[in-house]
Protein backbone atom coordinates (compact mmCIF):
# COMPACT_ATOMS: atom_id res chain seq x y z
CA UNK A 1 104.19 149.21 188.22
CA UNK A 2 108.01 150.66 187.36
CA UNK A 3 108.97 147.22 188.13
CA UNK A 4 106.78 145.65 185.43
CA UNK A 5 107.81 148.43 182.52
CA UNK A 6 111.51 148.00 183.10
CA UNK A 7 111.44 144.15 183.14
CA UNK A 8 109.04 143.74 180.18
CA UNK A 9 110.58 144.36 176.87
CA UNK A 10 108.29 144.02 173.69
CA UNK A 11 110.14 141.96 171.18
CA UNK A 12 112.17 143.90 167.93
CA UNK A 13 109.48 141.60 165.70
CA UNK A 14 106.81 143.18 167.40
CA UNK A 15 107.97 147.05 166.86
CA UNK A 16 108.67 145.84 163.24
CA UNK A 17 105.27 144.39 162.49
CA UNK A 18 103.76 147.69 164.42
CA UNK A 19 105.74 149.88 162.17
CA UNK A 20 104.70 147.65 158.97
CA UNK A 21 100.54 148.18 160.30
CA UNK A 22 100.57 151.47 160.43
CA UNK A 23 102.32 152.20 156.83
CA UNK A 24 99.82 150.13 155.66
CA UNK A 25 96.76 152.21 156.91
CA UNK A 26 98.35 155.02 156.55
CA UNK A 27 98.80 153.79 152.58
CA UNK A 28 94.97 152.69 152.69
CA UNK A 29 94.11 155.78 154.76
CA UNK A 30 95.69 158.59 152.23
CA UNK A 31 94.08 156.99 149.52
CA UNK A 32 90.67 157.04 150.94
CA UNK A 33 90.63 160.40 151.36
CA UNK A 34 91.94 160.99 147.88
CA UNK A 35 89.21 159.79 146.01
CA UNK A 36 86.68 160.73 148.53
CA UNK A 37 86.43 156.87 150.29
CA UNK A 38 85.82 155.92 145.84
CA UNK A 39 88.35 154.65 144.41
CA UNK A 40 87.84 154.58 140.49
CA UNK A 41 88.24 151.40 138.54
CA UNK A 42 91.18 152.91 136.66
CA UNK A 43 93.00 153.89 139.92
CA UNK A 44 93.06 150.10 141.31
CA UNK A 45 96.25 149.45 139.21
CA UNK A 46 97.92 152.38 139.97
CA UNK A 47 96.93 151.73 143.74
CA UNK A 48 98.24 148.29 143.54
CA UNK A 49 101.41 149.46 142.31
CA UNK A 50 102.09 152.32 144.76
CA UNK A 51 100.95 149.87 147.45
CA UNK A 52 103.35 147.67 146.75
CA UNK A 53 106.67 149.95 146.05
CA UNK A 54 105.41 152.07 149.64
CA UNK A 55 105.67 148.95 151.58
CA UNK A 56 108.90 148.14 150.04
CA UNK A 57 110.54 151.00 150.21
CA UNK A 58 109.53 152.02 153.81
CA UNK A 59 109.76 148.27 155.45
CA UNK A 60 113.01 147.95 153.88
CA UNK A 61 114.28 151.49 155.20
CA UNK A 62 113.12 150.71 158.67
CA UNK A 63 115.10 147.76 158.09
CA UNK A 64 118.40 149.76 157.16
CA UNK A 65 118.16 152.10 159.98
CA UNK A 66 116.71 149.59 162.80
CA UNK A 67 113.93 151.31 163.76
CA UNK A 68 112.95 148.55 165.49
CA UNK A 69 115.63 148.48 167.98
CA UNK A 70 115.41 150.12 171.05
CA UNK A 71 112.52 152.74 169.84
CA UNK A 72 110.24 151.59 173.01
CA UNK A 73 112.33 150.92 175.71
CA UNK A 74 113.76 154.29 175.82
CA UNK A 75 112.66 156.96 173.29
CA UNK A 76 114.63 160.21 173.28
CA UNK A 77 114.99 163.28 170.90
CA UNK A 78 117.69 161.54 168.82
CA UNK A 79 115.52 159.02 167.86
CA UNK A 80 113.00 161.22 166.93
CA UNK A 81 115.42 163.23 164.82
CA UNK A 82 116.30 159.62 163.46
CA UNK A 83 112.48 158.75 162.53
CA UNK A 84 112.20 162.07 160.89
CA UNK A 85 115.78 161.47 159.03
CA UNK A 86 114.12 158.23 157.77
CA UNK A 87 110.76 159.43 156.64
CA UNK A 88 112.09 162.45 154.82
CA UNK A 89 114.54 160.63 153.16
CA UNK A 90 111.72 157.73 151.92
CA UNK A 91 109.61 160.89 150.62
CA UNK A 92 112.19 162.48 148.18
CA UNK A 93 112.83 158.93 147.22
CA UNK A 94 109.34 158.88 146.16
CA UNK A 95 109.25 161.91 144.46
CA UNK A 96 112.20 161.79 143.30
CA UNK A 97 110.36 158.42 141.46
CA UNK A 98 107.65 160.00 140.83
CA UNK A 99 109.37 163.21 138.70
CA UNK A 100 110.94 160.41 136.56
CA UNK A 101 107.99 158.47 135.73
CA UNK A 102 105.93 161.53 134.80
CA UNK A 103 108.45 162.26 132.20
C-alpha cells in the first residue's frame, strides 16, 4: 500500500481544480447561511458580483503562490503557514475592497 502512495502522484490540474471546488461552495455555502438558504431578489446582483471577484481573486492567488504544487505529496507545517499566508492576505484584500466601496 506505501508502494502505491509514493508512486501515484495526483496531477497539479487536479489540486488546482480541487482548490477552485471548494472556493466555490464555500462562496455558495456562506451565502446560504446568510440569508437563511433565501436569497432575496435584490441580493442576486450583488451575489453575482462577489461571486465573480471571489473566484478571481482567490484562483488567481493560488495561482501566484502555487498552491497546487507539491501540497499532496508531502504536506508539512510550512505549507500550512503558506495556505494561511495566502488566505489572510485574500481577506484584507477583500476588505480592504469592501471599506472603499462602502464609501
Amino acid at each position: 500500500m506505501k508502494d502505491w502512495i509514493l508512486k501515484y502522484k495526483v496531477p497539479r490540474w487536479t489540486v488546482f481544480i480541487i482548490d477552485t471546488l471548494i472556493i466555490i461552495f464555500s462562496i455558495l455555502t456562506a451565502y446560504m447561511l446568510r440569508f437563511n438558504f433565501r436569497i432575496p431578489a435584490s441580493e442576486m446582483e450583488y451575489f453575482k458580483l462577489a461571486f465573480v471577484i471571489i473566484i478571481v481573486v482567490r484562483v488567481f492567488s493560488f495561482f501566484i503562490a502555487k498552491m497546487h504544487a507539491g501540497i499532496i505529496q508531502y504536506t508539512s507545517t510550512r505549507d500550512a503557514s503558506r495556505i494561511f499566508i495566502i488566505l489572510a492576505s485574500g481577506s484584507i484584500l477583500f476588505a480592504v475592497g469592501n471599506m472603499i466601496s462602502v464609501r
